[in-house]
Structures are given as C-alpha cells and as structure tokens.
N, C-alpha and C. Protein backbone atom coordinates (compact mmCIF):
# COMPACT_ATOMS: atom_id res chain seq x y z
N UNK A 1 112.68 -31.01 42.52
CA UNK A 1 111.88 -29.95 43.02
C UNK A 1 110.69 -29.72 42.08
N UNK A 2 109.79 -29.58 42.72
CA UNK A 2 108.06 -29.35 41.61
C UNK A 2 108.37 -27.75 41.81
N UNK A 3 107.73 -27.48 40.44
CA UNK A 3 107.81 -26.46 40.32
C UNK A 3 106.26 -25.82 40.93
N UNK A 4 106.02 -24.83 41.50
CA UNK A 4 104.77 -24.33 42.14
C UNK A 4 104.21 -23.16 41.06
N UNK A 5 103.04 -24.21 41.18
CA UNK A 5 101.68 -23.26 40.38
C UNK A 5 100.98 -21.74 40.45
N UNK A 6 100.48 -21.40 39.71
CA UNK A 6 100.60 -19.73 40.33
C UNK A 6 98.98 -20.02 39.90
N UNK A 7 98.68 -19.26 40.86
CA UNK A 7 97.13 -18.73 41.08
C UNK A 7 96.80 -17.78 40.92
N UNK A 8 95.52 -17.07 40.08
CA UNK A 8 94.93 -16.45 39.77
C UNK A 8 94.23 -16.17 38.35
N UNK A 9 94.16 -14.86 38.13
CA UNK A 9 93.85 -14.79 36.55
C UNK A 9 94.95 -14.38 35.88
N UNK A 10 94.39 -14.63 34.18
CA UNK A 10 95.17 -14.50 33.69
C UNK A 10 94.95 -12.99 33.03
N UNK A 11 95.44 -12.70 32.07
CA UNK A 11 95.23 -10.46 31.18
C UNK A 11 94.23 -11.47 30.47
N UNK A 12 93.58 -12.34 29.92
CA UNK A 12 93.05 -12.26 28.63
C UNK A 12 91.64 -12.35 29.79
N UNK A 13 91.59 -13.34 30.79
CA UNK A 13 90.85 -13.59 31.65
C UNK A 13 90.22 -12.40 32.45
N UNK A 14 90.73 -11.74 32.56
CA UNK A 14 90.98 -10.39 32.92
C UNK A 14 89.64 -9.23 32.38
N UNK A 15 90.33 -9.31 30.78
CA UNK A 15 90.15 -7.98 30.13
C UNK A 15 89.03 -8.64 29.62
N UNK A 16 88.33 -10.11 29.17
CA UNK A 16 87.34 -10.46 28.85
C UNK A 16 85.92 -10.57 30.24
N UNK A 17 86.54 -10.35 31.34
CA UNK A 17 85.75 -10.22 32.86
C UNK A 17 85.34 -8.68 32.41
N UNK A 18 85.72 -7.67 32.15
CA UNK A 18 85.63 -6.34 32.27
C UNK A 18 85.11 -6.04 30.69
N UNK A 19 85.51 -6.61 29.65
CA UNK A 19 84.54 -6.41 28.71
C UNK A 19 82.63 -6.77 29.06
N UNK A 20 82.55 -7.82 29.46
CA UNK A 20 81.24 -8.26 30.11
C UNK A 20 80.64 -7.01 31.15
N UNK A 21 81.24 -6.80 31.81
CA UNK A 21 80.89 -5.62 32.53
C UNK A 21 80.85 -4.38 32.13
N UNK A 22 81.44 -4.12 30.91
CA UNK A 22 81.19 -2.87 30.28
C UNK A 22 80.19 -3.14 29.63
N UNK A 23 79.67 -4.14 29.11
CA UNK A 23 78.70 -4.51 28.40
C UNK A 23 77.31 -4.16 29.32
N UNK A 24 77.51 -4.39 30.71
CA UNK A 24 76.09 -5.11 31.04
C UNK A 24 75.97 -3.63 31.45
N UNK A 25 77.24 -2.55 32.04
CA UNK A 25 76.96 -1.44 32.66
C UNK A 25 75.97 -0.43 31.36
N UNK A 26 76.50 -0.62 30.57
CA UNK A 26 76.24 0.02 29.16
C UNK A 26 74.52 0.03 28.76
N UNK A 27 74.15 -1.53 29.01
CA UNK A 27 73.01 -1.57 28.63
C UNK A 27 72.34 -1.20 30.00
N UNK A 28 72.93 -0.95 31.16
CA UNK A 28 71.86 -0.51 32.29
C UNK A 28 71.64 0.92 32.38
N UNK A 29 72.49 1.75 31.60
CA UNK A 29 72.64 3.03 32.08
C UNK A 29 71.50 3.58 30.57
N UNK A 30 71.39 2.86 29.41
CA UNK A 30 70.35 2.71 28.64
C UNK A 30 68.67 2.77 29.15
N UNK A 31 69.12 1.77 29.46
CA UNK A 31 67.75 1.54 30.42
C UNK A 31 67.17 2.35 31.19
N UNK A 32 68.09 2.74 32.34
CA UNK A 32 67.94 4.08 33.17
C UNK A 32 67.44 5.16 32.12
N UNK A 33 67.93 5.74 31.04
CA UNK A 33 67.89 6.87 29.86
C UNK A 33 66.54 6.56 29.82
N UNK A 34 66.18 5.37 28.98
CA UNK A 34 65.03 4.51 28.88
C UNK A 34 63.84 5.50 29.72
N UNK A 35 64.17 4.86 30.97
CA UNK A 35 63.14 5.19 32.04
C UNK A 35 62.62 6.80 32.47
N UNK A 36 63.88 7.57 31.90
CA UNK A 36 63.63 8.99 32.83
C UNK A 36 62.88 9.34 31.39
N UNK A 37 63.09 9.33 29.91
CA UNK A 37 61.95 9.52 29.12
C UNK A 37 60.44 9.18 29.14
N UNK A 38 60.84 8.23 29.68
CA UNK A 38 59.06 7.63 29.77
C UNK A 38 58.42 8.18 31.03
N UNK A 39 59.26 8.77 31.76
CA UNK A 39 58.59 9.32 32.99
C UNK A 39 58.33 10.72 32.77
N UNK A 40 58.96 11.16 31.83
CA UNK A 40 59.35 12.48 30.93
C UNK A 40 57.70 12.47 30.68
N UNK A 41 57.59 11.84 29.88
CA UNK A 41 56.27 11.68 28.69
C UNK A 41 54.94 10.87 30.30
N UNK A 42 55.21 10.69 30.92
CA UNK A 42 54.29 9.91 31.64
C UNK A 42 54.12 11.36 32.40
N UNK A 43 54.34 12.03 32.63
CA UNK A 43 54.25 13.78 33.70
C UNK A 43 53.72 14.69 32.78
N UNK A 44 53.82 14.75 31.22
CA UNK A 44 53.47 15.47 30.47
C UNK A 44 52.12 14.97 30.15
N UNK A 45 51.73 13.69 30.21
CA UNK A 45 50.17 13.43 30.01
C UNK A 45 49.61 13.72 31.17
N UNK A 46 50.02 13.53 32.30
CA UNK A 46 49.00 13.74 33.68
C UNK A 46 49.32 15.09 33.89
N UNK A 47 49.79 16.35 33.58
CA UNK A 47 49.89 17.69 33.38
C UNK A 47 48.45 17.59 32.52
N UNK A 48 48.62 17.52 30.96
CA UNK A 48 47.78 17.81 29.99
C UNK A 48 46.50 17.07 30.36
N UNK A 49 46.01 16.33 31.16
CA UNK A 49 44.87 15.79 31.49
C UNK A 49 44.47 16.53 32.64
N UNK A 50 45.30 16.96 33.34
CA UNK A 50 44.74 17.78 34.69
C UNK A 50 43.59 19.51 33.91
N UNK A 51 45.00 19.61 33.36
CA UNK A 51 44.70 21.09 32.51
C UNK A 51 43.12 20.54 31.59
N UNK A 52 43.06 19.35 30.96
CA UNK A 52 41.78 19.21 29.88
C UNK A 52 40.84 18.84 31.06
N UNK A 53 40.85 18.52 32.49
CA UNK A 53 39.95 18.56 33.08
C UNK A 53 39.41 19.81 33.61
N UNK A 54 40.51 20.74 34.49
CA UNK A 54 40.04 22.18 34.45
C UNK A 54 39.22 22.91 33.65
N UNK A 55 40.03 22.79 32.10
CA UNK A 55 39.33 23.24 30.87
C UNK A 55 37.62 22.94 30.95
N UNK A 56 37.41 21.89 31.06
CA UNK A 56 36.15 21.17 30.95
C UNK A 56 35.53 22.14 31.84
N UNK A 57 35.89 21.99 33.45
CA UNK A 57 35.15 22.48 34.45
C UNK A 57 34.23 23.96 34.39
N UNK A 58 35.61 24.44 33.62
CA UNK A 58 35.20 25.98 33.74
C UNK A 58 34.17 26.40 32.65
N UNK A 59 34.45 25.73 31.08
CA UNK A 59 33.59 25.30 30.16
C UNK A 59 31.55 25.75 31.08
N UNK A 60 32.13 24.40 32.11
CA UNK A 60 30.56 23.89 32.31
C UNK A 60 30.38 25.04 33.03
N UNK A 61 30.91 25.67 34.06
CA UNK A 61 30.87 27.19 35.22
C UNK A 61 30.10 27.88 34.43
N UNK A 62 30.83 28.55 33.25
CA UNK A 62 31.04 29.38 32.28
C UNK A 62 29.80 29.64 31.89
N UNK A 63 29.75 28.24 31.33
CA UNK A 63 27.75 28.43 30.39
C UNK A 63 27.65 26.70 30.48
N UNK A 64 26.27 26.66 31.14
CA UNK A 64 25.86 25.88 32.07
C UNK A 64 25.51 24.60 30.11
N UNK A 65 24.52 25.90 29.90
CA UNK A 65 24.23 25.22 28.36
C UNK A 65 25.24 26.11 27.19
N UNK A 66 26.39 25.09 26.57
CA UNK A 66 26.75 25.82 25.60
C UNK A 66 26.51 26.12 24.37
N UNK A 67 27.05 26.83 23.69
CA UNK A 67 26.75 26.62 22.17
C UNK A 67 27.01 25.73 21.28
N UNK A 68 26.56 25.28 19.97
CA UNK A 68 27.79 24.01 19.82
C UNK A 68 28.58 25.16 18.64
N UNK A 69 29.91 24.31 18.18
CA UNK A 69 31.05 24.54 17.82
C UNK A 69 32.65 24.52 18.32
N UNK A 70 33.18 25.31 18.20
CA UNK A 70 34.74 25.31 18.18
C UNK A 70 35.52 26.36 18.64
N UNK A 71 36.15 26.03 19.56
CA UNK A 71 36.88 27.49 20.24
C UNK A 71 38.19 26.60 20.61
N UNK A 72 39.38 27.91 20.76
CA UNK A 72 40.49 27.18 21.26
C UNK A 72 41.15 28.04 21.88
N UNK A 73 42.25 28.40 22.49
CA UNK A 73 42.65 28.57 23.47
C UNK A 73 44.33 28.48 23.93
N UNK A 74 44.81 29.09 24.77
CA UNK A 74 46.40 29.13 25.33
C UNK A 74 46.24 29.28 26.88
N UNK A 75 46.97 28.65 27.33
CA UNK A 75 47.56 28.67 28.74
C UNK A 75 48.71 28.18 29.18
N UNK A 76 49.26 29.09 30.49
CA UNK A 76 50.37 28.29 30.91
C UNK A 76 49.53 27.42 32.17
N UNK A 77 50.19 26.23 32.35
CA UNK A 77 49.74 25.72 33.57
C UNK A 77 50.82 24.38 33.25
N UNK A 78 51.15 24.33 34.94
CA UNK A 78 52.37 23.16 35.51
C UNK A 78 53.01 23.62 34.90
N UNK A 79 53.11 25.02 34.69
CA UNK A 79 54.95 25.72 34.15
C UNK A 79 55.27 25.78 33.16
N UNK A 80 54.01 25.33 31.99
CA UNK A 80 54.69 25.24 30.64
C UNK A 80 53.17 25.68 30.33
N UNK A 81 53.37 26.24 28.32
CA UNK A 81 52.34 26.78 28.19
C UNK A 81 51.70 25.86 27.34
N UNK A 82 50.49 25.74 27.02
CA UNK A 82 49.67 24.81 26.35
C UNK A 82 48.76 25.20 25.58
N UNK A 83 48.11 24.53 24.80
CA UNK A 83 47.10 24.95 23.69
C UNK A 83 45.76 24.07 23.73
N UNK A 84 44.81 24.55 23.41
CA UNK A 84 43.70 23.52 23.76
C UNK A 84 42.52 23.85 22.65
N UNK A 85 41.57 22.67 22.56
CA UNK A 85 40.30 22.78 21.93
C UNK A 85 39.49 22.51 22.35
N UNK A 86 38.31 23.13 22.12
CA UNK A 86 36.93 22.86 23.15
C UNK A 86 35.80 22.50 21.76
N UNK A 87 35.51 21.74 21.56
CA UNK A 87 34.46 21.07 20.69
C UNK A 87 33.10 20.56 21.54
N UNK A 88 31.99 21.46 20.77
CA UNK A 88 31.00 21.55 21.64
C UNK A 88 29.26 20.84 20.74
N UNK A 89 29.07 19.84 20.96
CA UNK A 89 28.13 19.09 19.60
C UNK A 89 26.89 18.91 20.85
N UNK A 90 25.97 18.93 19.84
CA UNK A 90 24.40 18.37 19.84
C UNK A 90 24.06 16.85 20.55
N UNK A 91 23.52 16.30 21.45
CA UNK A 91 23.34 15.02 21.49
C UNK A 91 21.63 14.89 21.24
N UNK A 92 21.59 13.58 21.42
CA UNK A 92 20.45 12.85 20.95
C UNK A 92 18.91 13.78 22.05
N UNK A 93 19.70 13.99 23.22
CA UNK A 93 18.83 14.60 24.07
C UNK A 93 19.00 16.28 23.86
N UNK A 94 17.78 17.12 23.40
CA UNK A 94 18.04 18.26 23.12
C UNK A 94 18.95 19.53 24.19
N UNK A 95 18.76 18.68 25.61
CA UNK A 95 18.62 20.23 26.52
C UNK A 95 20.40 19.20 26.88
N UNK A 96 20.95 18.69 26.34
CA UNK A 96 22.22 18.07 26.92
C UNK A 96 23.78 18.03 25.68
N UNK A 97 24.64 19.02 25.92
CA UNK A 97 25.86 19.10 24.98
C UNK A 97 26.56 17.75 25.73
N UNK A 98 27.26 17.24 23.95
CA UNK A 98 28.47 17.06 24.43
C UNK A 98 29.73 17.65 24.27
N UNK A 99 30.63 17.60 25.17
CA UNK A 99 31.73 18.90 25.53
C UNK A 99 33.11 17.89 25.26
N UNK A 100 33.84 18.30 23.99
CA UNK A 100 35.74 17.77 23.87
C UNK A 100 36.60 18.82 24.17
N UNK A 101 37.48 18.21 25.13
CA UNK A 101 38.31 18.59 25.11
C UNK A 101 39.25 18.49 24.57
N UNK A 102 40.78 18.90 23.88
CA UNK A 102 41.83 18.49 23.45
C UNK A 102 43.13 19.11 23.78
N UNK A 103 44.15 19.04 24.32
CA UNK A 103 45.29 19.36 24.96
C UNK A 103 46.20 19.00 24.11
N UNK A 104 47.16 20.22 23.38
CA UNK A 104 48.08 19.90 22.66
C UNK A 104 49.32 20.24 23.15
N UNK A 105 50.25 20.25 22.86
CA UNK A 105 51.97 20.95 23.49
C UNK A 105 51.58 22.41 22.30
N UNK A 106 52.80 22.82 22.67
CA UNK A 106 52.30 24.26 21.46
C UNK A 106 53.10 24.48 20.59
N UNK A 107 53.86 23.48 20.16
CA UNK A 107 54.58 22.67 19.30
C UNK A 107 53.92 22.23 17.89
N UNK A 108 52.92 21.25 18.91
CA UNK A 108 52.01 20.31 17.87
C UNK A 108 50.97 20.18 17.95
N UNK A 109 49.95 20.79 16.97
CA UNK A 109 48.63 21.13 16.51
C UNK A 109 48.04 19.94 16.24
N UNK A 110 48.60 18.83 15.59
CA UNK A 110 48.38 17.20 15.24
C UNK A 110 47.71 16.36 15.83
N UNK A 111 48.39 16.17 16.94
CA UNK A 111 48.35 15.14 18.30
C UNK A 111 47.86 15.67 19.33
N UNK A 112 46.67 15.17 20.04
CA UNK A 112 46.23 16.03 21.15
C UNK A 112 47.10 14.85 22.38
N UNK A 113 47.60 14.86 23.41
CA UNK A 113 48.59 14.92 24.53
C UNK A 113 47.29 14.37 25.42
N UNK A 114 46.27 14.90 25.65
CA UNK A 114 45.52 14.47 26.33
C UNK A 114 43.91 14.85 25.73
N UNK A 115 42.87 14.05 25.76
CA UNK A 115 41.49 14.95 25.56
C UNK A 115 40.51 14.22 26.58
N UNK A 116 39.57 14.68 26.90
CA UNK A 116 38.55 14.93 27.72
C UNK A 116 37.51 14.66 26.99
N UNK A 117 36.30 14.04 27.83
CA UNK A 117 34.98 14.05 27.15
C UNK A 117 34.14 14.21 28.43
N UNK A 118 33.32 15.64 27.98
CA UNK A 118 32.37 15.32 29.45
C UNK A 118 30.91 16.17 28.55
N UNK A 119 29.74 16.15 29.74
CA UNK A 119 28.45 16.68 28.99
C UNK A 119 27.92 18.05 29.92
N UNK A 120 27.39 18.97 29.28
CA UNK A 120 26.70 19.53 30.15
C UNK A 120 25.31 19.89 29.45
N UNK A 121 24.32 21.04 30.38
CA UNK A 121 23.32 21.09 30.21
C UNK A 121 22.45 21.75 30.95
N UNK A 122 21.26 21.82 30.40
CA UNK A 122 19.97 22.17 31.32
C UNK A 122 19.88 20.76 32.36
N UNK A 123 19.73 20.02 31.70
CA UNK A 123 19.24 18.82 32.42
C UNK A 123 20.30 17.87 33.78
N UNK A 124 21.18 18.34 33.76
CA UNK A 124 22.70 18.06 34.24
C UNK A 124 22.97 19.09 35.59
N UNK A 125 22.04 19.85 35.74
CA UNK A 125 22.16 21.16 36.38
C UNK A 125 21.73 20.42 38.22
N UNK A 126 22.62 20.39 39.24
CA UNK A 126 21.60 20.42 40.29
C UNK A 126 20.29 20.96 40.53
C-alpha cells in the first residue's frame, strides 16, 4: 500500500506567508500616514496663499499709492488664525511700489507659509 501524500501548507509556510503580509500591510498604512500629512501641509499653503492674495488686494483698495515700510497684522481666515507682513519698497519707477506679502502660522514668526509679490501705484491705476 503507498502511502498518500498530503497537500497543502505547511505552519512554517504559513506563518512566513503572513509575516510578508504584515510587512507589506505595515509599510502601506505608512504611506497612507505619509500622504494625509502632505495633504495636511499641501491645504495649509493654498489657505496661506489665498489669505496673502486677499492681503495684497485690499493693500492695493486701501491706498492705491502706498507708503514704503512695514506693517503686520492678524487674522482668522479658512478657520484658523494667521499672521502676516506687508513690506512696502520703492522701485526703479517713482509713481510704482513694490508690495510683499508674507503669511506665517502664528506659531512661527521664521518661515513665511506663503508670500506674495505684487505692485501698485499711480501708474497701475485704470
């Protein structure tokens, strides 16, 4: 009589199939982490750029020709509150500023999050 073969896996076969898969689950759920930070930080720059464009706008509303220097600023906007700088310089053409913006978290004074560059003026005026 032959003795009959048994089919399947074996425990070592087994538990080394499911180590691999803990492995690969491990590094995907990383990844995922990965991703919702960077989308984190990718929503917080297009917030802080919306806000340093507003900033700008109202800047130019405000006073058509500004002064030059340095002013700064707080707001909440997109739900969180923010800090900003408005840097206002001389260009080569007398009747024309140039206008910075800078968007910080209100955290960090350091790193501006987003900044802006735009001009205004006499000459800029419809």
């Amino acid at each position: 009589m032959r003795a009959r073969r048994q089919r399947g896996f074996t425990l070592l076969e087994v538990l080394v199939a499911l180590l691999v898969l803990a492995l690969a689950l491990l590094a995907l759920s990383r990844t995922a982490a990965n991703q919702v930070d960077a989308f984190g930080a990718m929503r917080e720059r297009a917030i802080a750029g919306w806000l340093a464009q507003d900033v700008l706008a109202q800047t130019r509303l405000a006073t058509p020709f500004p002064a030059t220097g340095k002013s700064d600023g707080q707001r909440k906007f997109g739900g969180r509150d923010w800090r900003y700088d408005i840097i206002v310089q001389a260009t080569p053409v007398a009747s024309i500023r140039r206008i910075d913006v800078h968007v910080y978290a209100p955290d960090d004074r350091k790193s501006p999050i987003a900044t802006l560059t735009g001009f205004g003026g006499q000459d800029l005026q419809p």
